[in-house]
C-alpha atoms as a PDB file:
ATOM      1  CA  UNK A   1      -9.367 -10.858 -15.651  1.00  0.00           C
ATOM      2  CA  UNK A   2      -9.828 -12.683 -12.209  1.00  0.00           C
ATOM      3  CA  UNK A   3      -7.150 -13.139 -10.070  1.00  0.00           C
ATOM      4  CA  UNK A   4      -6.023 -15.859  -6.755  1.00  0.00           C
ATOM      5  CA  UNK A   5      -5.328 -12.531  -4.120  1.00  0.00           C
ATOM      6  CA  UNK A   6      -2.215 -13.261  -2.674  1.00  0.00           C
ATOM      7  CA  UNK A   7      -3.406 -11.148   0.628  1.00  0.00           C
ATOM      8  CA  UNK A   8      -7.227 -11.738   0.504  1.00  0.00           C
ATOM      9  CA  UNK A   9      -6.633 -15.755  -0.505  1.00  0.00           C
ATOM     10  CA  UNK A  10      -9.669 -14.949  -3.020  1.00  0.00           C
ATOM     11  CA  UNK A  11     -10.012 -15.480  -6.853  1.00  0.00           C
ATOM     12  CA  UNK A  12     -12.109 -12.032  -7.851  1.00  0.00           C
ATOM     13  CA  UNK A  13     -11.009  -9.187 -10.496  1.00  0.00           C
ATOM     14  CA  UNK A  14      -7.566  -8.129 -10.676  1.00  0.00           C
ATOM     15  CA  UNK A  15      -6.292  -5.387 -13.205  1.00  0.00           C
ATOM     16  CA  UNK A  16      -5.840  -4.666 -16.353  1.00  0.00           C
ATOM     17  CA  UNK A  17      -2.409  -2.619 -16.062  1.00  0.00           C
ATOM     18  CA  UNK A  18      -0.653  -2.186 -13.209  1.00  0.00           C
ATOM     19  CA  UNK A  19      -1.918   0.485 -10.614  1.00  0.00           C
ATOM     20  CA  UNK A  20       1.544   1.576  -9.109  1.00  0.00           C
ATOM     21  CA  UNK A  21       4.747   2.324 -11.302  1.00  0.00           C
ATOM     22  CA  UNK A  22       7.831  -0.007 -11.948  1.00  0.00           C
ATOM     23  CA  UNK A  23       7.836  -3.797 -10.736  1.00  0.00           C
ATOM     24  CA  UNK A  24       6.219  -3.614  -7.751  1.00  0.00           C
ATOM     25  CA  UNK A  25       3.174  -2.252  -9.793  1.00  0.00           C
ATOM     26  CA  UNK A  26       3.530  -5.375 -12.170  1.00  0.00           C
ATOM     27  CA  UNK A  27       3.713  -7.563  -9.039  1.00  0.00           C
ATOM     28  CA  UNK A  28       0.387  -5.569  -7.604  1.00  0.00           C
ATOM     29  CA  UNK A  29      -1.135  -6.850 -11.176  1.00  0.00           C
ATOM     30  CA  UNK A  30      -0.604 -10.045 -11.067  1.00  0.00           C
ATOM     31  CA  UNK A  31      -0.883 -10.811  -7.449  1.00  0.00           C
ATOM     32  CA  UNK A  32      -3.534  -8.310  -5.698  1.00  0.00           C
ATOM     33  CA  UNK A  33      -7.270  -7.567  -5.987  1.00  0.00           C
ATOM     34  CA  UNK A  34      -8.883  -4.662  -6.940  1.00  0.00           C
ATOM     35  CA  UNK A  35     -10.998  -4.890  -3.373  1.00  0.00           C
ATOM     36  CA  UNK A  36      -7.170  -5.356  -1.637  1.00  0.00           C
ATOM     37  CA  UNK A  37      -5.754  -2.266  -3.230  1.00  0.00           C
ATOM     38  CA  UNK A  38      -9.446   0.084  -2.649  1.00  0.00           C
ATOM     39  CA  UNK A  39      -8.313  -1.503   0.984  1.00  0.00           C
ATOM     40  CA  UNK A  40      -4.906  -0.147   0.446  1.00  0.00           C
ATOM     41  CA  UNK A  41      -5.259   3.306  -0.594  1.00  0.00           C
ATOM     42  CA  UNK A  42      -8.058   3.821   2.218  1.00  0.00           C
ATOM     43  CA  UNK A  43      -5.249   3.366   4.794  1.00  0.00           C
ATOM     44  CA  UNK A  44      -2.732   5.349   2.474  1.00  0.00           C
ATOM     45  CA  UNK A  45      -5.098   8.233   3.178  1.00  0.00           C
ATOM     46  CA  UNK A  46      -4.727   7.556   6.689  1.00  0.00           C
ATOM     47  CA  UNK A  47      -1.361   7.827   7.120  1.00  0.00           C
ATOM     48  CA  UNK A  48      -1.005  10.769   5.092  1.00  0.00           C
ATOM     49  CA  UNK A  49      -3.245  12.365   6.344  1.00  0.00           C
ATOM     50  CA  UNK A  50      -2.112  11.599  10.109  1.00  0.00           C
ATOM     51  CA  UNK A  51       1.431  11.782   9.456  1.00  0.00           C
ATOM     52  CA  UNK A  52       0.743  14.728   7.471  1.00  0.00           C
ATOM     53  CA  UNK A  53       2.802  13.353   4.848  1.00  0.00           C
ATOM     54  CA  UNK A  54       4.374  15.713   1.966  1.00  0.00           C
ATOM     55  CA  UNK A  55       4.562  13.406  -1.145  1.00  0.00           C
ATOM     56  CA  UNK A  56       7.048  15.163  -2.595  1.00  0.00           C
ATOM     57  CA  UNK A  57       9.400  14.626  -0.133  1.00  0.00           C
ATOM     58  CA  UNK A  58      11.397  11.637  -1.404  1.00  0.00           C
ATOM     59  CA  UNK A  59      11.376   9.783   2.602  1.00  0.00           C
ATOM     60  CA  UNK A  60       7.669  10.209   2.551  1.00  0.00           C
ATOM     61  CA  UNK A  61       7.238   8.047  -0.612  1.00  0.00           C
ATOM     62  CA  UNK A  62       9.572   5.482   0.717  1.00  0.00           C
ATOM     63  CA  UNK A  63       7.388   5.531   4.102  1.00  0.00           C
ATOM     64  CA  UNK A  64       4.463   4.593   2.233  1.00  0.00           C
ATOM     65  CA  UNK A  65       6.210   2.340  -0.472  1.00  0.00           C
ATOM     66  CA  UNK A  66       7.136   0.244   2.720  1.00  0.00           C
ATOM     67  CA  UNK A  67       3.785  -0.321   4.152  1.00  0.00           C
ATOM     68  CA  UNK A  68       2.235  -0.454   0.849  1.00  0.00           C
ATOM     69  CA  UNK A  69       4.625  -4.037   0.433  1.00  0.00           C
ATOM     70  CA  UNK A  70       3.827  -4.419   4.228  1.00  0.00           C
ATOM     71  CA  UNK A  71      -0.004  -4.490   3.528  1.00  0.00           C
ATOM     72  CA  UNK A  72      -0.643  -5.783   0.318  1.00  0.00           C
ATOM     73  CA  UNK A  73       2.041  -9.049   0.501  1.00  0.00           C
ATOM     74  CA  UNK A  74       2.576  -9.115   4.437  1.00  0.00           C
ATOM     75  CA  UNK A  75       6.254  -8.515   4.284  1.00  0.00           C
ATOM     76  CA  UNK A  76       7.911  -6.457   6.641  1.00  0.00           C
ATOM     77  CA  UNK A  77       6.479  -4.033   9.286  1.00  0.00           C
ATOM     78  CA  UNK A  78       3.359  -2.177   8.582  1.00  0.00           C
ATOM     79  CA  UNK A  79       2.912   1.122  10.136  1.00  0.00           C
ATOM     80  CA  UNK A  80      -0.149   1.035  12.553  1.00  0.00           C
ATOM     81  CA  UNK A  81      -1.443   4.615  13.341  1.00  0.00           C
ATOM     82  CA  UNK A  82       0.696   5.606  16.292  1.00  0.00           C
ATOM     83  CA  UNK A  83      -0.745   8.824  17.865  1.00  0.00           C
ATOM     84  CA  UNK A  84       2.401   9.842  19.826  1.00  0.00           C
ATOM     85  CA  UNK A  85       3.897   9.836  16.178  1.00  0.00           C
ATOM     86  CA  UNK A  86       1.451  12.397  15.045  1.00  0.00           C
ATOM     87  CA  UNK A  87       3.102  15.133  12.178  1.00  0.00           C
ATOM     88  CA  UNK A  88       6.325  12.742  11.908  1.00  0.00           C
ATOM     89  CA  UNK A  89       7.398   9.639  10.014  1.00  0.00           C
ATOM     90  CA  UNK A  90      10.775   9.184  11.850  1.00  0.00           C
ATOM     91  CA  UNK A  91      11.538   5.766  12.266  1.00  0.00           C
END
């Protein structure tokens, strides 16, 4: 099913269920590419892996949760790599 990417601006494939749980998955469905969210979880692995994020930990998920919205639907403050930050997610 082909979808008008809110981020991208671009009608191309979008998904058949939703990638990410509850409604902000449902909103990923009907609103984001499958090339925006590859795009997405390429920088997710960035900033756990610079942050050295521990998904278990409950602030961690909200961290990315937040720049997941930030990225995929421009709302908010994405988290740019910021090297002083290295091994922390304090905000």
């Amino acid at each position: 099913m082909d979808i008008t990417c809110t981020r991208c601006g671009s009608t191309r494939a979008g998904f058949e269920r939703p990638p990410f749980p509850g409604a902000i998955g449902t909103r990923i469905q009907a609103e984001i590419c499958t090339e925006c969210w590859a795009q997405w979880l390429k920088q997710q692995t960035m900033l756990i892996n610079h942050y050295g994020l521990n998904l278990m930990d409950p602030q961690a998920r909200t961290f990315l949760t937040r720049n997941m919205e930030a990225f995929l639907f421009k709302s908010g403050a994405q988290q740019s790599v910021d090297t002083t930050k290295q091994g922390t997610i304090a905000w």
